[in-house]
PDB file of N, CA and C in Angstrom:
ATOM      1  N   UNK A   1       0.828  -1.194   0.000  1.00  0.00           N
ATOM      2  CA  UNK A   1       0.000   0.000   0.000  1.00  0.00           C
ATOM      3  C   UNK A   1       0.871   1.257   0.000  1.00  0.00           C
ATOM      4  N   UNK A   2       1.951   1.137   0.837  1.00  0.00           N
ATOM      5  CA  UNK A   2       2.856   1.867   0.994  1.00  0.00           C
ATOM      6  C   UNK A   2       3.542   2.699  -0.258  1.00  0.00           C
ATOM      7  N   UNK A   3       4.230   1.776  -1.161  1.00  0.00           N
ATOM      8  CA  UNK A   3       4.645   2.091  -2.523  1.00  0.00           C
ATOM      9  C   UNK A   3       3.372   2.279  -3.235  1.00  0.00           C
ATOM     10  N   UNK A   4       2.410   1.888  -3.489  1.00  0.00           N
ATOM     11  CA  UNK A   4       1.526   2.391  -4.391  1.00  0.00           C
ATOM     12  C   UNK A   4       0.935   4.175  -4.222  1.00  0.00           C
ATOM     13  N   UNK A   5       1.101   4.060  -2.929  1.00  0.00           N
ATOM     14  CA  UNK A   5       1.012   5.609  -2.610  1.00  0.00           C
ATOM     15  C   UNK A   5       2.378   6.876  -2.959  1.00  0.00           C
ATOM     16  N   UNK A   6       3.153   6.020  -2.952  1.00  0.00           N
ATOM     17  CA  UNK A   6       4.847   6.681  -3.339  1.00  0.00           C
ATOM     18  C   UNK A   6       4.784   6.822  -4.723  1.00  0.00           C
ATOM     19  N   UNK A   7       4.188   5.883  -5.715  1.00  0.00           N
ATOM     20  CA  UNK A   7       4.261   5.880  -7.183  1.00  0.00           C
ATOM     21  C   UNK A   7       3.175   7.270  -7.437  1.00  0.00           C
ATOM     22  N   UNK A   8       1.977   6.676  -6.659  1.00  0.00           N
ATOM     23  CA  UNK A   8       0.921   7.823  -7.079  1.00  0.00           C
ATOM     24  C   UNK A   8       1.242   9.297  -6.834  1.00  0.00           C
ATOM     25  N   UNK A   9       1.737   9.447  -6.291  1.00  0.00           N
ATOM     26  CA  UNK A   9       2.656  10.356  -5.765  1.00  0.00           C
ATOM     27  C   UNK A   9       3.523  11.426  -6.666  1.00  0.00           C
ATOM     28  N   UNK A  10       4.381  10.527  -6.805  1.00  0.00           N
ATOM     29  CA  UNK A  10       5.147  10.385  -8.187  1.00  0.00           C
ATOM     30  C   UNK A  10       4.510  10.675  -9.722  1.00  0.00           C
ATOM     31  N   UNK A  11       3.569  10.129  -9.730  1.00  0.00           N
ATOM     32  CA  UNK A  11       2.650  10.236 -11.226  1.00  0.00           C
ATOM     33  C   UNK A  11       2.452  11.721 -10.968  1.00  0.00           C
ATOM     34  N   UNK A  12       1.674  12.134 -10.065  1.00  0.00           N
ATOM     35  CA  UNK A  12       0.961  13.427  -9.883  1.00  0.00           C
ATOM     36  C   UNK A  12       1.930  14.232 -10.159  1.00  0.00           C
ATOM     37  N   UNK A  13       3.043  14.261  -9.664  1.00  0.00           N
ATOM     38  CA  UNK A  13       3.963  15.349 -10.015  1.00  0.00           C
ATOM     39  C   UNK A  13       4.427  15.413 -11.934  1.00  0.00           C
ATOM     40  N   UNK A  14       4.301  14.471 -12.471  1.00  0.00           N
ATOM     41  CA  UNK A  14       4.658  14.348 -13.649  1.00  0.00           C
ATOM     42  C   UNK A  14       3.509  15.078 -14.571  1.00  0.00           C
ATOM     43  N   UNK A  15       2.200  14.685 -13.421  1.00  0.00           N
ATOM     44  CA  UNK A  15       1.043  15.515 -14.744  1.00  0.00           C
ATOM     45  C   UNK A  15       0.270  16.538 -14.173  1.00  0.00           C
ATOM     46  N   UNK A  16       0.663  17.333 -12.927  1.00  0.00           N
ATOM     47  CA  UNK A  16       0.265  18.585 -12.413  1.00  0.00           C
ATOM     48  C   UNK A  16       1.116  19.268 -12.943  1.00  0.00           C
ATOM     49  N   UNK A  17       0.956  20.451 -13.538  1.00  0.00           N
ATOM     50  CA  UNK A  17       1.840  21.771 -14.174  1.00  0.00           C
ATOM     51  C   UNK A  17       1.619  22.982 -13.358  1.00  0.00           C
ATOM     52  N   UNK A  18       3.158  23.655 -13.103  1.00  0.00           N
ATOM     53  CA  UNK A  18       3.088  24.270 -12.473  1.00  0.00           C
ATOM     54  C   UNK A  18       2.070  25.405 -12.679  1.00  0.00           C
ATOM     55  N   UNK A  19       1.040  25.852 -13.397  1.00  0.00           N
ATOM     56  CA  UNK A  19       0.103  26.447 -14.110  1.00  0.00           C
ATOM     57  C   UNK A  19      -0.489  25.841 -12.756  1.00  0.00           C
ATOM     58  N   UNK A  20      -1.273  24.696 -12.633  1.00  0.00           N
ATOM     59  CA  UNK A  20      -1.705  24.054 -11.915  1.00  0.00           C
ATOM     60  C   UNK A  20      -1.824  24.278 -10.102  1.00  0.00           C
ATOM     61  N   UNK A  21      -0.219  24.162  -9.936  1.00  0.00           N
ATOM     62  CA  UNK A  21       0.025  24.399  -8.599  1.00  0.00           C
ATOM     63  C   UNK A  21       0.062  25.986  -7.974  1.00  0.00           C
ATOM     64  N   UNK A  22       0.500  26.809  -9.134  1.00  0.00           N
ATOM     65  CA  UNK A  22       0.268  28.334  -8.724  1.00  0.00           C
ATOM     66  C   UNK A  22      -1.462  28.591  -9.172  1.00  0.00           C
ATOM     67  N   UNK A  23      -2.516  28.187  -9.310  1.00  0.00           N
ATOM     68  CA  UNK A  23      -3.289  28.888  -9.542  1.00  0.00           C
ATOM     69  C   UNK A  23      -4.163  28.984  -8.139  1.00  0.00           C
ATOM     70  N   UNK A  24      -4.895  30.347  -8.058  1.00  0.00           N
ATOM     71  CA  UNK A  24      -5.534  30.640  -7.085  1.00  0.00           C
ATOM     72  C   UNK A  24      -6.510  29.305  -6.490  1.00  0.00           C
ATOM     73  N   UNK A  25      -6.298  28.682  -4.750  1.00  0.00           N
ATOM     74  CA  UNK A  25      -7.379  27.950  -4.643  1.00  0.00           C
ATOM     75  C   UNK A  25      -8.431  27.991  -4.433  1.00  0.00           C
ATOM     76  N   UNK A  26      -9.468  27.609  -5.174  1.00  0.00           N
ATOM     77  CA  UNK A  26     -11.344  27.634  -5.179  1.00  0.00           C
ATOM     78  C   UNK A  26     -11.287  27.675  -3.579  1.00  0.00           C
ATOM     79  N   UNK A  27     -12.627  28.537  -3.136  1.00  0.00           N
ATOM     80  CA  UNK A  27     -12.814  28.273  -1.693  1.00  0.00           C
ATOM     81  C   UNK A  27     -13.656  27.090  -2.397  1.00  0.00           C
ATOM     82  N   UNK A  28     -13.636  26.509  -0.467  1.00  0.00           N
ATOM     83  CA  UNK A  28     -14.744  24.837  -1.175  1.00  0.00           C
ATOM     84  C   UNK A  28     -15.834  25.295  -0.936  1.00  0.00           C
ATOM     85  N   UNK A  29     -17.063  24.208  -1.514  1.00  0.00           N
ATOM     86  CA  UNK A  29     -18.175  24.958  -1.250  1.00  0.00           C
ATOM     87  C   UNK A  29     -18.893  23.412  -1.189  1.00  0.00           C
ATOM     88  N   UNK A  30     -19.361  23.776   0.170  1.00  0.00           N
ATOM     89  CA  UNK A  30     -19.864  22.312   0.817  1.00  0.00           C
ATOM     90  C   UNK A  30     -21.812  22.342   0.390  1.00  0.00           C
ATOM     91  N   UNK A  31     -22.178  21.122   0.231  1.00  0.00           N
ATOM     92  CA  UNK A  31     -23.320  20.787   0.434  1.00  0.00           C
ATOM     93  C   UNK A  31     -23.524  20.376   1.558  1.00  0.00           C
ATOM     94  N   UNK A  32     -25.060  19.962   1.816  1.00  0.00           N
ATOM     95  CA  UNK A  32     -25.451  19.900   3.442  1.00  0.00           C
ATOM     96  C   UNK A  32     -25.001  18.154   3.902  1.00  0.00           C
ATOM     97  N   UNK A  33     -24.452  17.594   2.914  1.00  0.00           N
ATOM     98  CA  UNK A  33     -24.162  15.811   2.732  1.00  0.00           C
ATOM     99  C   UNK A  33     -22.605  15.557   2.809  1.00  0.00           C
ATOM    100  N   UNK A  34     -21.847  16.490   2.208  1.00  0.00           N
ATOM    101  CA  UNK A  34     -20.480  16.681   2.324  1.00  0.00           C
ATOM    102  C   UNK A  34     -19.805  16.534   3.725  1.00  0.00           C
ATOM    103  N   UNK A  35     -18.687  15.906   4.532  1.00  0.00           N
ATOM    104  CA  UNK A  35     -17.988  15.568   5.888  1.00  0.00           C
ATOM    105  C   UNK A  35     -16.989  17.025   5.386  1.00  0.00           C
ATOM    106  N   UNK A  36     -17.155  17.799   6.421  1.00  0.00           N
ATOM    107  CA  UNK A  36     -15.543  18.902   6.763  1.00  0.00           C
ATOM    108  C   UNK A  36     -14.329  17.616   6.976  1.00  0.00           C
ATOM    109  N   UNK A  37     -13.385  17.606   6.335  1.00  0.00           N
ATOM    110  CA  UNK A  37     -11.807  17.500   6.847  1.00  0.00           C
ATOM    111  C   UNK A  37     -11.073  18.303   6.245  1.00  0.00           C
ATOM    112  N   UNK A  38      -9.973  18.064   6.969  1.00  0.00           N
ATOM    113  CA  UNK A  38      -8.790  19.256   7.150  1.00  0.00           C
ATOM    114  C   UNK A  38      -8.336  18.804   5.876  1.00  0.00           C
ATOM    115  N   UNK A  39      -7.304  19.216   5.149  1.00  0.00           N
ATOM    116  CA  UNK A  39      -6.791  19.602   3.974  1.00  0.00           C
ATOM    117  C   UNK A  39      -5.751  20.162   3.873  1.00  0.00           C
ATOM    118  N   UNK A  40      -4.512  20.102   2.831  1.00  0.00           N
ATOM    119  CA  UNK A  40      -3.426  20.939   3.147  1.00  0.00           C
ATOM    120  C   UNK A  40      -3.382  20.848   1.806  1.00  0.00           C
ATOM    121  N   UNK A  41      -3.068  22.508   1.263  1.00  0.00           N
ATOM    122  CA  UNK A  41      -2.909  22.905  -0.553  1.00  0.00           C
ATOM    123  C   UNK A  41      -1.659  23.934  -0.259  1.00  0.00           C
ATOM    124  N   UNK A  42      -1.622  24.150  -1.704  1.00  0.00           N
ATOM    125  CA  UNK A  42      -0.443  25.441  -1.738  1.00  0.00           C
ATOM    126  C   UNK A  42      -0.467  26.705  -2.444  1.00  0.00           C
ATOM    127  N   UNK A  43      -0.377  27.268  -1.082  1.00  0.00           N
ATOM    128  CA  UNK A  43      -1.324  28.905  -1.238  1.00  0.00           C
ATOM    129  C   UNK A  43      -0.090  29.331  -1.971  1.00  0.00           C
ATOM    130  N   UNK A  44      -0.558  29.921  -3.192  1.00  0.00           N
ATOM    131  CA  UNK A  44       0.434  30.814  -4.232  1.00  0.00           C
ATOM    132  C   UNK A  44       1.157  31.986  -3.571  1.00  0.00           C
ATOM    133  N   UNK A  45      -0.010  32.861  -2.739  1.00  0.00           N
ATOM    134  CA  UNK A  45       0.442  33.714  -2.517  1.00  0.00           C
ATOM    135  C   UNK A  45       1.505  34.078  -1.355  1.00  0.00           C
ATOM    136  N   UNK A  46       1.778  32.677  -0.624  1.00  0.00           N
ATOM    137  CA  UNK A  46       2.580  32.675   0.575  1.00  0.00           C
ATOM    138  C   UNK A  46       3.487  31.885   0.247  1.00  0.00           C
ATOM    139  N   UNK A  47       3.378  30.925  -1.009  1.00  0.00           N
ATOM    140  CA  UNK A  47       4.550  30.036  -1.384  1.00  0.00           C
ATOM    141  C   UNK A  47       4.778  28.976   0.003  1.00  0.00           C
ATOM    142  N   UNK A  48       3.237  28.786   0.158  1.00  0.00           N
ATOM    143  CA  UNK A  48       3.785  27.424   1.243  1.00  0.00           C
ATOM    144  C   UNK A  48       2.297  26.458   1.523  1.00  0.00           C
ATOM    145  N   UNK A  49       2.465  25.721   1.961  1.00  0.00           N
ATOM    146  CA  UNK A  49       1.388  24.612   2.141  1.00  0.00           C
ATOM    147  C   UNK A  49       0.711  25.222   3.479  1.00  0.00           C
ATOM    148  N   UNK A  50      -0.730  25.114   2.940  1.00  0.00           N
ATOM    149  CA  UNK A  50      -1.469  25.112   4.212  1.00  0.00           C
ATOM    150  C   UNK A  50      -2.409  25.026   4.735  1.00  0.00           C
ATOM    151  N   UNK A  51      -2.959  24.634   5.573  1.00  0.00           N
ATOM    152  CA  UNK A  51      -4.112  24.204   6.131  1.00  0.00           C
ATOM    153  C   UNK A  51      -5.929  24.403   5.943  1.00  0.00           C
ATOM    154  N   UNK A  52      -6.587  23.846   5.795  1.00  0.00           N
ATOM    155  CA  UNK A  52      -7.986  24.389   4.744  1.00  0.00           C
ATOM    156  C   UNK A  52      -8.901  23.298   5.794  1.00  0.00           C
ATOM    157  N   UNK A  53     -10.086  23.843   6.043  1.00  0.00           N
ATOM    158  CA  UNK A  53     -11.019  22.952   6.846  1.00  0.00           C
ATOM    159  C   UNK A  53     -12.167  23.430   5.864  1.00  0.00           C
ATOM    160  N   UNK A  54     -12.590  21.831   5.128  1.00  0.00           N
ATOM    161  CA  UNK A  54     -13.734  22.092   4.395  1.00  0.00           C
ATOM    162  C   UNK A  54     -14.291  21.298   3.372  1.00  0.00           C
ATOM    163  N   UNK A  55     -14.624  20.748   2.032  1.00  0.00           N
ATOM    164  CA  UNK A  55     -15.090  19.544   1.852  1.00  0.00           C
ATOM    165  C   UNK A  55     -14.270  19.295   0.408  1.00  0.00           C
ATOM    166  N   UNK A  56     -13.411  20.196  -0.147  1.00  0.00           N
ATOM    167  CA  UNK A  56     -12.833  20.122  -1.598  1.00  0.00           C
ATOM    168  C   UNK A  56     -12.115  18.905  -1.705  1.00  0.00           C
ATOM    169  N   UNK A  57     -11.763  19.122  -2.540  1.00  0.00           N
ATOM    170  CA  UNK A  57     -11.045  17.233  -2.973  1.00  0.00           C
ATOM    171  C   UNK A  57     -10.473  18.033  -4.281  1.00  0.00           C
ATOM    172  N   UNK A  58      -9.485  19.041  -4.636  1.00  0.00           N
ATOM    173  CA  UNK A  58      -8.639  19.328  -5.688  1.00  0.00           C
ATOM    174  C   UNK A  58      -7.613  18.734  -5.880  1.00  0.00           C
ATOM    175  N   UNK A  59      -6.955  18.957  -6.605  1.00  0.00           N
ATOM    176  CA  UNK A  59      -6.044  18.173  -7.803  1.00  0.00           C
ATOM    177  C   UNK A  59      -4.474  18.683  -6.316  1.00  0.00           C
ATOM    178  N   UNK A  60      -4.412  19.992  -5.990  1.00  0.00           N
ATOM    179  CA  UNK A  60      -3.427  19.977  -5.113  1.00  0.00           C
ATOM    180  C   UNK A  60      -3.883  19.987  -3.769  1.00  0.00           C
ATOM    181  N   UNK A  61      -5.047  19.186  -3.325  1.00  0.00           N
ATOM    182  CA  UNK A  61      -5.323  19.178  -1.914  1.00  0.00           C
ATOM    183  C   UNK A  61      -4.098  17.789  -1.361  1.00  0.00           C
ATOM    184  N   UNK A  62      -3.532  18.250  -0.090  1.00  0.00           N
ATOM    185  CA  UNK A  62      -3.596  16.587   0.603  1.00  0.00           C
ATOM    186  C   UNK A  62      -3.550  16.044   1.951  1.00  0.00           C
ATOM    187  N   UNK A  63      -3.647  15.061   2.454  1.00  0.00           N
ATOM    188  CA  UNK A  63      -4.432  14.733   3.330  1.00  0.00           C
ATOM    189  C   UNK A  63      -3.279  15.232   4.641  1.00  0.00           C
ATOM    190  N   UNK A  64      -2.048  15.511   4.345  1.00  0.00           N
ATOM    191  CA  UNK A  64      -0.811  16.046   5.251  1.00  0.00           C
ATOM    192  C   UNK A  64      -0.025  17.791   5.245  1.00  0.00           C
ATOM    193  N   UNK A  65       0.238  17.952   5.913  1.00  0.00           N
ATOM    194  CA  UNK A  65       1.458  19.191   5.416  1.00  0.00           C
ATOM    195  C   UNK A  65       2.251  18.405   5.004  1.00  0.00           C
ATOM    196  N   UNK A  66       2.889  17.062   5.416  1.00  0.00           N
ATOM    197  CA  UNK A  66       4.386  16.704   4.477  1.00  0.00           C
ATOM    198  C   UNK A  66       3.933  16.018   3.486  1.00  0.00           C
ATOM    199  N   UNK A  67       2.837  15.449   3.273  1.00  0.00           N
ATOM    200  CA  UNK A  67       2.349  15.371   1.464  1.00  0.00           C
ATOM    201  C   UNK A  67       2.576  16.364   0.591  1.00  0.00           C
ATOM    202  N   UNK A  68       1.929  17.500   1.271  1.00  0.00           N
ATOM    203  CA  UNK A  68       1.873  18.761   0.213  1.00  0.00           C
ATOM    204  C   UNK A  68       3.160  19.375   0.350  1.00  0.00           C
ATOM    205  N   UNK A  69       4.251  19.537   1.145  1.00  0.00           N
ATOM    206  CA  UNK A  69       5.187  20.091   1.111  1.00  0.00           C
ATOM    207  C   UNK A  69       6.093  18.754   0.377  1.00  0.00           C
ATOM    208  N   UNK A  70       6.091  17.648   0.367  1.00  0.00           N
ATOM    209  CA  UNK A  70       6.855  16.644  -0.434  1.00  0.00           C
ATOM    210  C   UNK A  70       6.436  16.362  -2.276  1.00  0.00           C
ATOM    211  N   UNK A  71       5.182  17.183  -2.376  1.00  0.00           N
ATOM    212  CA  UNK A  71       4.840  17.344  -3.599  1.00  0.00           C
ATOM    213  C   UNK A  71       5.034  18.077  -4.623  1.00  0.00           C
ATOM    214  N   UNK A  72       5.271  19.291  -3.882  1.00  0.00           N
ATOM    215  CA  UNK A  72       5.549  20.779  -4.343  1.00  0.00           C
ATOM    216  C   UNK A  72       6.570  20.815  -4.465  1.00  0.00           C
ATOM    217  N   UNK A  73       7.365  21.352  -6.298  1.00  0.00           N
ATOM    218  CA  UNK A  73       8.103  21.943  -6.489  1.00  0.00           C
ATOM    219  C   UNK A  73       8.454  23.217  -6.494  1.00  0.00           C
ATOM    220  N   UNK A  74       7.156  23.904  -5.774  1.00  0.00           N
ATOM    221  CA  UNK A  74       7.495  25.408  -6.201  1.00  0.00           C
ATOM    222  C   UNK A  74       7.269  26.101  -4.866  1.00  0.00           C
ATOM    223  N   UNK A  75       7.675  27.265  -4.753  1.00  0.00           N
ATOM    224  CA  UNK A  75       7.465  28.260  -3.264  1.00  0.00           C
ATOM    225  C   UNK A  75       9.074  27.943  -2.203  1.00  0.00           C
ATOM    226  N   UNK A  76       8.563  27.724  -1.471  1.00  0.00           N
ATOM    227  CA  UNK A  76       9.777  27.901  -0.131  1.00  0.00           C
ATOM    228  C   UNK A  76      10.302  25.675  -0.093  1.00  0.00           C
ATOM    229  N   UNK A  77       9.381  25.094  -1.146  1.00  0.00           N
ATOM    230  CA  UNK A  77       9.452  23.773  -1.080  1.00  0.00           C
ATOM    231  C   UNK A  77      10.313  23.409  -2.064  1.00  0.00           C
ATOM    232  N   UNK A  78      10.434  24.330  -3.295  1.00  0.00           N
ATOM    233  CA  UNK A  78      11.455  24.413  -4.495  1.00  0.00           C
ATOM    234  C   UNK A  78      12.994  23.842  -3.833  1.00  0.00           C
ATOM    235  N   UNK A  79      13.253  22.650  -4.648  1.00  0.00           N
ATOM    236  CA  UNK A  79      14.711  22.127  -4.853  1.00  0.00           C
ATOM    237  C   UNK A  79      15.413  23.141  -5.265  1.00  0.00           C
ATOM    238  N   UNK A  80      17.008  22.892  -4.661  1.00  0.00           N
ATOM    239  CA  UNK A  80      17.842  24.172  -5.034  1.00  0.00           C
ATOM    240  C   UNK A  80      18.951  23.269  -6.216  1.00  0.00           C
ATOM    241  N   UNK A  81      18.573  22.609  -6.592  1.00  0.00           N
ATOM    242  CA  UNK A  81      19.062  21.468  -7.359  1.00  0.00           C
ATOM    243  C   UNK A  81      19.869  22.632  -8.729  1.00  0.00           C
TER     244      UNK A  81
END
């Protein structure tokens, strides 16, 4: 389970564009059937991952700060490679 989550992982970064990861995030917008959980995306404008309580499920939501900061190539998470 472990590696399948490391690959998926992996994929995502190959087909999210940074277009993608800098664009402004949608507030979520819950129905009355939707569960609140916490969430961690990457706010453009602070160049860092962070915390969201609410029902979205986007392309850069994830279920950690070190998901989303291990995902992100860009902001204060950018390789100095």
């Amino acid at each position: 389970m472990g590696l399948f989550c490391i690959f998926s992982l992996f994929l995502m970064l190959l087909v999210v564009s940074q277009d993608v990861w800098e664009a402004p995030h949608p507030t979520p917008s819950c129905d009355g059937q939707a569960p609140l959980r916490t969430s961690y995306y990457f706010n453009n404008g602070t160049g860092k991952c962070e915390r969201e309580i609410g029902c979205s499920n986007g392309t850069t939501d994830f279920s950690s700060e070190g998901d989303c900061k291990r995902a992100c190539p860009y902001g204060i998470y950018a390789s100095n490679d």
